[in-house]
Protein backbone atom coordinates (compact mmCIF):
# COMPACT_ATOMS: atom_id res chain seq x y z
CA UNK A 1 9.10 12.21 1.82
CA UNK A 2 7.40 15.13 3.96
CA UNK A 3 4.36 14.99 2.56
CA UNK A 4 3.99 11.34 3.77
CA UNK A 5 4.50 12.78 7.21
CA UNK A 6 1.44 15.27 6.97
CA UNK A 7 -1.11 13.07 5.44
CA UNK A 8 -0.57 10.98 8.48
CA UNK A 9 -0.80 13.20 11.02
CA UNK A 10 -4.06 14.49 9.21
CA UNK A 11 -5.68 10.78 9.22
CA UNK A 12 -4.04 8.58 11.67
CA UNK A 13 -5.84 9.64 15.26
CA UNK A 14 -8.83 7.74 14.12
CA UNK A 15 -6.97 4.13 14.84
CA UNK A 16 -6.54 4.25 17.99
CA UNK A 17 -9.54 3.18 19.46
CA UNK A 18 -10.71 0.24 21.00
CA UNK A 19 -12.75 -2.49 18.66
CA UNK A 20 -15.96 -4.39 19.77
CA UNK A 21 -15.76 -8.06 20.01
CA UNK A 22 -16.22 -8.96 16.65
CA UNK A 23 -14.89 -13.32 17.36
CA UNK A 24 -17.65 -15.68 16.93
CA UNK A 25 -18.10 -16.29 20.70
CA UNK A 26 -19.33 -13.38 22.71
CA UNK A 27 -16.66 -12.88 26.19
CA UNK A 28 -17.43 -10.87 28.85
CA UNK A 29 -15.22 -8.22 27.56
CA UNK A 30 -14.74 -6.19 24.55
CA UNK A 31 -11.52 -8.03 22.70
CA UNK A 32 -9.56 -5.98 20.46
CA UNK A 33 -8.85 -7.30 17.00
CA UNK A 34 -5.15 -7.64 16.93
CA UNK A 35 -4.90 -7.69 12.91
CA UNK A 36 -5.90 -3.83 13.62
CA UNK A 37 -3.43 -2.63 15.50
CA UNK A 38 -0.87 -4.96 13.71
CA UNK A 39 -1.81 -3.56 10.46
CA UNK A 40 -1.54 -0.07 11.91
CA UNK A 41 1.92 -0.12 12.81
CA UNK A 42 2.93 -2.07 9.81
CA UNK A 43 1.71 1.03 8.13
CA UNK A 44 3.68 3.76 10.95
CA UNK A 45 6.61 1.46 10.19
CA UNK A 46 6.61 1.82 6.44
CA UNK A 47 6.42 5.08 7.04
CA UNK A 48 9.79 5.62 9.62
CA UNK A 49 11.56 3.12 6.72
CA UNK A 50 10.33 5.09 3.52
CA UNK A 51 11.40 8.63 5.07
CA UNK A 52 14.20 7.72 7.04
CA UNK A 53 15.75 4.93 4.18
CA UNK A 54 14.41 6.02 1.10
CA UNK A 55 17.23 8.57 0.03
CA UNK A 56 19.57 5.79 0.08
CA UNK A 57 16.91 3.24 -1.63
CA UNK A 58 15.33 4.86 -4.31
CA UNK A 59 12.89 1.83 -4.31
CA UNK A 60 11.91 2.89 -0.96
CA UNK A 61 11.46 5.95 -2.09
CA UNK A 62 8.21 7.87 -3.80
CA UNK A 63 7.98 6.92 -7.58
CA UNK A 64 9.14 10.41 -9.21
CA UNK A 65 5.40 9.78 -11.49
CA UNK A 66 3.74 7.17 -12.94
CA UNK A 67 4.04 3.74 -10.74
CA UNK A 68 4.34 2.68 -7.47
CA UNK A 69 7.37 2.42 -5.34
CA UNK A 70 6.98 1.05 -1.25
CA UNK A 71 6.72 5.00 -0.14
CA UNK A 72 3.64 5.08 -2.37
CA UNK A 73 1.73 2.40 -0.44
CA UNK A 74 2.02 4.31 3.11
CA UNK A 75 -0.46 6.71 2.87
CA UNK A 76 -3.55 4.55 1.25
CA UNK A 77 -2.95 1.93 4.00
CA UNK A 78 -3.02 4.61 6.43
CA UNK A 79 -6.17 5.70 4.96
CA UNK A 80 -7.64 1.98 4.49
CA UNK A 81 -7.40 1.02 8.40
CA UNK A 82 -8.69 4.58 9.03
CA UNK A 83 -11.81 3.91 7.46
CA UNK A 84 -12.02 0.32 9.09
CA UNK A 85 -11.68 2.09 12.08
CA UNK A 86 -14.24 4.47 11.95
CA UNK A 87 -16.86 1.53 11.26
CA UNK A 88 -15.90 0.00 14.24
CA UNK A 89 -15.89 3.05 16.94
CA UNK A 90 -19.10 4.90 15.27
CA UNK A 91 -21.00 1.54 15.54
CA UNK A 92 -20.86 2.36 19.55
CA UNK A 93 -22.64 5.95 19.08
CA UNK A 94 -26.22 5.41 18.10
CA UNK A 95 -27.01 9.20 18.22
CA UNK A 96 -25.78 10.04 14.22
CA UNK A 97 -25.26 13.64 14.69
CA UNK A 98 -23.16 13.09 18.04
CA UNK A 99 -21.16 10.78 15.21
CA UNK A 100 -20.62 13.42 12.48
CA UNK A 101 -19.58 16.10 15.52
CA UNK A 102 -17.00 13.36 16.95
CA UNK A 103 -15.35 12.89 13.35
CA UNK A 104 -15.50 16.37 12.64
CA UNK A 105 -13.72 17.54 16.05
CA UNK A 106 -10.98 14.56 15.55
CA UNK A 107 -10.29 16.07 11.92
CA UNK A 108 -9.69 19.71 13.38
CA UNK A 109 -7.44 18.32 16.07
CA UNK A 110 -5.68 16.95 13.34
CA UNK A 111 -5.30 19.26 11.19
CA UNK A 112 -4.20 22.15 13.99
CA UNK A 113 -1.80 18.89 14.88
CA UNK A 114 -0.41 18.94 11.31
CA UNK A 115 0.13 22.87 11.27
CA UNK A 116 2.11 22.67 14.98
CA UNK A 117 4.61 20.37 13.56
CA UNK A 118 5.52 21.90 10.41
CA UNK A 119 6.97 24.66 13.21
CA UNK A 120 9.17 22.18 14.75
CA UNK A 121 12.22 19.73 14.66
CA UNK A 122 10.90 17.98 12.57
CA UNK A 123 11.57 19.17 8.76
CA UNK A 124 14.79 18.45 9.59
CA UNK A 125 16.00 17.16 12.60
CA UNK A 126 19.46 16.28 11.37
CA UNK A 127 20.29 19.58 10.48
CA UNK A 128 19.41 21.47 13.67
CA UNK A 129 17.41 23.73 11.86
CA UNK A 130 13.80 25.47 13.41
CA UNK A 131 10.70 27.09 12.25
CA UNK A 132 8.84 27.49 9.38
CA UNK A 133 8.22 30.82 7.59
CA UNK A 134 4.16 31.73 7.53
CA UNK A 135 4.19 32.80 4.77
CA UNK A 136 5.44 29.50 3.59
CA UNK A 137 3.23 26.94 5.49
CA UNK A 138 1.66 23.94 3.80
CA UNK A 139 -2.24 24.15 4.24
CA UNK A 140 -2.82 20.52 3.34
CA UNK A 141 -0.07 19.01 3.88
CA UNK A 142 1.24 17.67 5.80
CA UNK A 143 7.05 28.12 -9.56
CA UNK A 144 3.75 28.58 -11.56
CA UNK A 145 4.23 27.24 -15.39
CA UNK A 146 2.67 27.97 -18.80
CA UNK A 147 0.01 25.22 -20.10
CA UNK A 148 -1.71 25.95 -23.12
CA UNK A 149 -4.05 22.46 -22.11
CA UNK A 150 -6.22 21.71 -18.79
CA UNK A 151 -6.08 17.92 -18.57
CA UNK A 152 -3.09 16.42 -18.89
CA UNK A 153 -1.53 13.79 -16.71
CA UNK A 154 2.06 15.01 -17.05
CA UNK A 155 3.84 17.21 -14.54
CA UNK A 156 3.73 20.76 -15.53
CA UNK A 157 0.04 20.52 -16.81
CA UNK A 158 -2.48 18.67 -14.90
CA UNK A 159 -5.22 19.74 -13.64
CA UNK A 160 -4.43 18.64 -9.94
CA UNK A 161 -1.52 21.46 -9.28
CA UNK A 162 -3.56 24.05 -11.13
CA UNK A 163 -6.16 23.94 -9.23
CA UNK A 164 -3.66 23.62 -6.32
CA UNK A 165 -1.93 26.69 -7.63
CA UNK A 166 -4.95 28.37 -8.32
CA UNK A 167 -6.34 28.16 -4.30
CA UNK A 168 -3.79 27.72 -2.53
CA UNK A 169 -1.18 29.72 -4.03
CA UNK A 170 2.10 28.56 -4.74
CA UNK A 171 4.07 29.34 -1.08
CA UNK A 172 1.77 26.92 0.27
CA UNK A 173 2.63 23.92 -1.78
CA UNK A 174 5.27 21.11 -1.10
CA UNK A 175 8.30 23.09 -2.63
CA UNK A 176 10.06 19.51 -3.43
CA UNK A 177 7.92 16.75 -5.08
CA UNK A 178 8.85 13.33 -6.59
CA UNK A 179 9.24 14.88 -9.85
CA UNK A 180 12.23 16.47 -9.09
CA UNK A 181 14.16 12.88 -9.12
CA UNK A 182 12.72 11.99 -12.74
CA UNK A 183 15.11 11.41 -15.97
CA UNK A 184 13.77 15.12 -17.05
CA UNK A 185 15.40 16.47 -14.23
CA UNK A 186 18.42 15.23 -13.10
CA UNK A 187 20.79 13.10 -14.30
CA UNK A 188 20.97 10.92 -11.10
CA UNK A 189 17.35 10.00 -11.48
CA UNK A 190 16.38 8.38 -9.10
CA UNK A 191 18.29 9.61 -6.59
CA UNK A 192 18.10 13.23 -5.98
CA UNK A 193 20.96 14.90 -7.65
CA UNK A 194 21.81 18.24 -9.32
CA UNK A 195 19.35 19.40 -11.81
CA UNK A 196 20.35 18.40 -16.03
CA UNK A 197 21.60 21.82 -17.66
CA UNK A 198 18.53 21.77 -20.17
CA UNK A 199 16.09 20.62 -17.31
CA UNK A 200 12.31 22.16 -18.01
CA UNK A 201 11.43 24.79 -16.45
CA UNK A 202 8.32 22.23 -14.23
CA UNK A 203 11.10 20.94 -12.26
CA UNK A 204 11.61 23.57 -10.49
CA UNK A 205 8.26 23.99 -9.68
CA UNK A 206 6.30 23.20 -6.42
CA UNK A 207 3.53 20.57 -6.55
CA UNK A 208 1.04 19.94 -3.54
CA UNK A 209 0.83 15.63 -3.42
CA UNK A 210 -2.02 16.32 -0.63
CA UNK A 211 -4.32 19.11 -2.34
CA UNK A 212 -7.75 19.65 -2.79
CA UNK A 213 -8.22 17.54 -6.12
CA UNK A 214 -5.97 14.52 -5.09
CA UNK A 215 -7.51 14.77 -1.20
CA UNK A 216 -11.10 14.49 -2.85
CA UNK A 217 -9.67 11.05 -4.21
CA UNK A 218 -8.06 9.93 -1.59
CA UNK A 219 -11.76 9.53 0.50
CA UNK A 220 -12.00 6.59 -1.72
CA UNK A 221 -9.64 4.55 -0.20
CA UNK A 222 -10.99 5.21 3.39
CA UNK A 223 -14.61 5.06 2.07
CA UNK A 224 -13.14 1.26 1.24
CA UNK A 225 -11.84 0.58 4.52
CA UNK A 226 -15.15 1.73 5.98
CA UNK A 227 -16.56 -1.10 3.74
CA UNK A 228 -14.24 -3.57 5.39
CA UNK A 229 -14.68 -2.16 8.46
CA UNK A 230 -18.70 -3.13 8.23
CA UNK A 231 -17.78 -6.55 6.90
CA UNK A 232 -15.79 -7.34 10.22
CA UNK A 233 -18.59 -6.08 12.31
CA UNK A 234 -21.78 -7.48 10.33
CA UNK A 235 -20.11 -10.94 8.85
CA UNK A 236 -20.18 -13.53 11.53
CA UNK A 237 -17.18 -15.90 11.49
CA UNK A 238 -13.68 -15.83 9.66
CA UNK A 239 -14.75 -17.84 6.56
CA UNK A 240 -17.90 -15.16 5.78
CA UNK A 241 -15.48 -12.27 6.30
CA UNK A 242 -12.75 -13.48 4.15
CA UNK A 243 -14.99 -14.46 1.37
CA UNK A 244 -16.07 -10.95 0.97
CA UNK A 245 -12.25 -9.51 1.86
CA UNK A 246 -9.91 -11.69 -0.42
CA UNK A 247 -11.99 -11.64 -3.65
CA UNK A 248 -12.31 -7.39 -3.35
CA UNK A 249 -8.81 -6.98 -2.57
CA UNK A 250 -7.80 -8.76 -6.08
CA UNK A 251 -10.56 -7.56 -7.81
CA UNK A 252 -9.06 -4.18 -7.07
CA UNK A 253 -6.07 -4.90 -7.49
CA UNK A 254 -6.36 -6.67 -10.71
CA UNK A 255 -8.29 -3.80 -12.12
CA UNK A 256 -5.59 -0.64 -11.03
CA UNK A 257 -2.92 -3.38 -13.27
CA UNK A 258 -5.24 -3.27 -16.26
CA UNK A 259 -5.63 0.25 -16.03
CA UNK A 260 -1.99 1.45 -15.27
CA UNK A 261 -0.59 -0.93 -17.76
CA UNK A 262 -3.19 -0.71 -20.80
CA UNK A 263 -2.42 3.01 -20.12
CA UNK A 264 -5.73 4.04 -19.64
CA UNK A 265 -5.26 5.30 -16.01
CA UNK A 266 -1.68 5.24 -15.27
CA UNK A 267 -1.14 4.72 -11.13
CA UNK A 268 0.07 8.15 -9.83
CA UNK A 269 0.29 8.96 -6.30
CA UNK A 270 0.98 12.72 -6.57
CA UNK A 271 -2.42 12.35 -8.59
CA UNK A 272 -4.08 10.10 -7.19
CA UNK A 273 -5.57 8.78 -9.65
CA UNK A 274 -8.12 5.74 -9.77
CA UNK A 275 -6.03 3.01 -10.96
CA UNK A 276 -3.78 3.77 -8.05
CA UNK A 277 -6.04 3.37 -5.44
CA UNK A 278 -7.42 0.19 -6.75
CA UNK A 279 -4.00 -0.76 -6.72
CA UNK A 280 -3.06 0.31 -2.92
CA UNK A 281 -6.49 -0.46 -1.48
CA UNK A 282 -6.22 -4.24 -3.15
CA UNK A 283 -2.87 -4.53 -1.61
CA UNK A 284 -4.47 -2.88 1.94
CA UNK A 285 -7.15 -5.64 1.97
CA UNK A 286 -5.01 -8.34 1.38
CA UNK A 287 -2.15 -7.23 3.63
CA UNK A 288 -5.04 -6.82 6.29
CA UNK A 289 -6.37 -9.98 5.43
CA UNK A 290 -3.32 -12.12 5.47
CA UNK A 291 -2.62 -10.93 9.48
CA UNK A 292 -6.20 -11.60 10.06
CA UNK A 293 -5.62 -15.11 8.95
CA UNK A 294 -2.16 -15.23 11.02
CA UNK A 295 -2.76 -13.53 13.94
CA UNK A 296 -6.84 -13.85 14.94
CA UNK A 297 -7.55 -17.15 13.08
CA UNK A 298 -3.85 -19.09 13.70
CA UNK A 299 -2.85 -16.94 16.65
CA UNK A 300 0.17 -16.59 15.63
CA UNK A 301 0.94 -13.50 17.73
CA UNK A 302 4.33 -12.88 19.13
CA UNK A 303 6.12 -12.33 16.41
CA UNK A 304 4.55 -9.25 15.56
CA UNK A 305 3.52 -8.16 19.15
CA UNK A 306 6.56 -5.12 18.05
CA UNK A 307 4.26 -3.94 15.02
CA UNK A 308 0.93 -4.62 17.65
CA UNK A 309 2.40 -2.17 20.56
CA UNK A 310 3.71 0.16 18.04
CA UNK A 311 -0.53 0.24 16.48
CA UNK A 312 -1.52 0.63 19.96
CA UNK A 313 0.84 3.99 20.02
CA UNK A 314 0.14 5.15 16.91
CA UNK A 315 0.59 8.91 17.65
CA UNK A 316 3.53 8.87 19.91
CA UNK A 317 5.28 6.94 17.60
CA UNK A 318 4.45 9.32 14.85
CA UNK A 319 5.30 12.38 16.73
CA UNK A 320 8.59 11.09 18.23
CA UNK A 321 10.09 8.99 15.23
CA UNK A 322 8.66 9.36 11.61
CA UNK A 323 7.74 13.28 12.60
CA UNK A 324 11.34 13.04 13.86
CA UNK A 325 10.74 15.02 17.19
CA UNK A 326 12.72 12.68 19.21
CA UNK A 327 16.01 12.28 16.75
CA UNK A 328 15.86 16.71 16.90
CA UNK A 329 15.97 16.43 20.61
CA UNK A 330 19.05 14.25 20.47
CA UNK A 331 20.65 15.72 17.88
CA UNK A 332 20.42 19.30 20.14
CA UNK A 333 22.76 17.80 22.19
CA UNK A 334 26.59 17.37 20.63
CA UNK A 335 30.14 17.69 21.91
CA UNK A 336 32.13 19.88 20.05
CA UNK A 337 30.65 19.58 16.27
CA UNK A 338 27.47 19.54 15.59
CA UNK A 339 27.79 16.29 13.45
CA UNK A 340 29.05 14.78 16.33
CA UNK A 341 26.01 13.82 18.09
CA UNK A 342 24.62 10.11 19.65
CA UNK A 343 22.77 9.82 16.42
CA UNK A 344 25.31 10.08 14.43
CA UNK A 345 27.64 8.38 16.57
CA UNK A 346 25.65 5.16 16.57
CA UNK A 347 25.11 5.52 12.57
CA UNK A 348 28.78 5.97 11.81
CA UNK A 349 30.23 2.96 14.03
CA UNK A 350 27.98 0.58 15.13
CA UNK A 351 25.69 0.05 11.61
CA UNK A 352 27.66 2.14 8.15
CA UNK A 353 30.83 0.92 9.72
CA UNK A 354 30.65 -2.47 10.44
CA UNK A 355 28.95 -3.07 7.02
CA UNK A 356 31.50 -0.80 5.01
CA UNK A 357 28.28 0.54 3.38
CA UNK A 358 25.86 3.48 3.92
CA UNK A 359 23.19 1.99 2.24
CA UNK A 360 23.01 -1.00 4.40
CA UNK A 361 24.04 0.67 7.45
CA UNK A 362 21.46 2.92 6.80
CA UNK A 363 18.65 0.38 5.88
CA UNK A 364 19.68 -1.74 9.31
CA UNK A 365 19.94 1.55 11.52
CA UNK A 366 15.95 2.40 10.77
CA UNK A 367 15.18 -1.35 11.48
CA UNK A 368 16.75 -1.46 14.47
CA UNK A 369 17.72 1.48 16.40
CA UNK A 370 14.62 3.14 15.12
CA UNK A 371 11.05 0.65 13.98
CA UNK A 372 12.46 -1.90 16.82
CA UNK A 373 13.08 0.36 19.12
CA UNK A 374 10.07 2.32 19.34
CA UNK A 375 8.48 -1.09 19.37
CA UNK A 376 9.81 -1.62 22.76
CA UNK A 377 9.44 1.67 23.61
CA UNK A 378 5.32 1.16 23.03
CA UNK A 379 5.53 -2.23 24.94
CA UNK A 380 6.76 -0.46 28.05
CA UNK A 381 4.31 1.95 27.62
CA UNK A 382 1.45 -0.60 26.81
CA UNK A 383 2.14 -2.63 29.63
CA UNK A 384 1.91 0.17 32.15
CA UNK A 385 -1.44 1.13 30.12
CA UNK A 386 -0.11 4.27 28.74
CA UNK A 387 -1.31 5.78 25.49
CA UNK A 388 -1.10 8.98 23.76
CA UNK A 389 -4.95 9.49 22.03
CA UNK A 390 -6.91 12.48 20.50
């Protein structure tokens, strides 16, 4: 699940900004569009409940290839609301070059943002462990094999890790992809598990899910978002922005099906591939469109005002919870063991025990003690107008 963690930290600063008044009657004052910052930490959310739930929920979890499992919808959502955001805050900068310079300053703060936390708590903030070797480091993120073919969409040969491999060289690539939970590899699959005796020789291989080929892709999805984001600002009134939203999202959508299922295309995230963001951007526009409809057309508001603060917060929240800075901290501090720690205290007895199960204990401790709680956390903050912004 790490390389879910530095994709966002590469994309997410451009969220938080605040959106013109795009509601059919001009106030006084700018008015932020709600749906935005809702749909943004939706998307932080599924990210703390993917990383933090998805060993004990395969589901959850990254699909080990082909398909599409929750995990796999984090990072083109993140990328869809990116792209509606940068419609919106460009549209206040006339001056085009002053534009290009803003987005290109905001990517290397992001990107030096990325690097710093790979050096921290975070890889593993259970286990108390610190620093990454530089030799090591993951360039874009957030075992070389023999192929006789260039082209193919299976693990070991296509054309996305050998270029990867090629450029980036192999210390510099996620060491443990999805793959490594598929029926090839383990006998577990899909739960992580010891490797099968006769395993190929490609599990044991690194592959880079962010990397050059697959990050070319990726623009896609936020060159969609963009699209939306234009929509909201140009389209005047909820019916004329929805009739141009709903009918892309399920055209998109409807063609990634055809094209993953008539195996033309199959939907890979690790590759990126076009049928999967059809898929994920569909499902972005009309996950965006149905809070639109709730929360700025039927104002129903206050029963996602946690997932609005948390949107408002985006990077704190990030940092502290799904980069896991905040659970390291804690977890520095035990009393006698270092298992025994307020983390794990409140894991053992108050969620796995009362439910007799660690997969629902799990499942209701990230809920709770960890998306609902940094929900309040950001509504303190928001109310005494604190934000953390790049």
């Amino acid at each position: 699940m790490a390389e879910i963690k530095a994709d966002t930290a590469t994309h997410h600063h451009h969220l938080n900004v605040s959106e013109p008044d795009i509601s059919d009657h001009k106030p006084s004052k700018p008015k932020r569009v709600a749906s935005l910052d809702i749909f943004r930490g939706l998307t932080v959310s599924l990210m703390i409940l993917v990383d933090d739930a998805g060993g004990e929920w395969p589901v959850i979890g990254h699909a080990p290839w082909n398909g599409c499992n929750l995990a796999d919808f984090v990072m083109p959502f993140f990328l869809f609301i990116v792209g509606m955001a940068i419609a919106l805050s460009l549209k206040r900068i006339p001056d085009q070059l002053l534009a290009v310079k803003r987005v290109i300053l905001r990517t290397f703060k992001l990107l030096f943002w990325g690097l710093l936390l790979q050096g921290g708590f975070s890889h593993a903030p259970d286990k108390l462990t610190y620093g990454v070797d530089m030799k090591e480091i993951r360039w874009c993120g957030i075992l070389q094999v023999a192929c006789g073919v260039r082209g193919k969409l299976d693990p070991p040969c296509n054309a996305v890790g050998y270029i990867d491999r090629e450029v980036l060289g192999i210390n510099h690539m996620y060491p443990r992809p999805a793959w490594k939970r598929s029926k090839a590899c383990t006998e577990n699959s899909p739960y992580a598990g010891p490797f099968r005796h006769d395993a190929p020789s490609w599990c044991h291989a690194p592959f880079e899910p962010e990397g050059i080929v697959s990050s070319i892709s990726a623009i896609l999805s936020t060159i969609i978002g963009v699209h939306f984001g234009h929509v909201l600002i140009q389209m005047k009134g909820h019916p004329a922005r929805l009739k141009h939203w709903i009918p892309a999202g399920c055209a998109l959508l409807v063609l990634g099906i055809i094209l993953h299922f008539t195996h033309a295309i199959p939907s890979n995230k690790q590759l990126y591939t076009f049928s999967y963001v059809c898929i994920t951007s569909g499902a972005a526009a009309l996950v965006f469109s149905a809070s639109y409809i709730l929360v700025d057309i039927w104002g129903i508001k206050y029963l996602f005002l946690p997932l609005e603060w948390i949107g408002m917060n985006a990077m704190l929240v990030y940092v502290m919870a799904a980069e896991g800075i905040f659970a390291g901290f804690i977890n520095g501090w035990y009393y006698e063991d270092p298992h025994n720690t307020l983390v794990y205290w409140i894991q053992k007895h108050i969620f796995v025990g009362v439910w007799h199960s660690r997969r629902v204990g799990i499942l209701l401790y990230v809920l709770f003690a960890e998306i609902l709680f940094w929900g309040i956390v950001a509504g303190i903050l928001h109310r005494l107008g604190i934000y953390w912004k790049l």
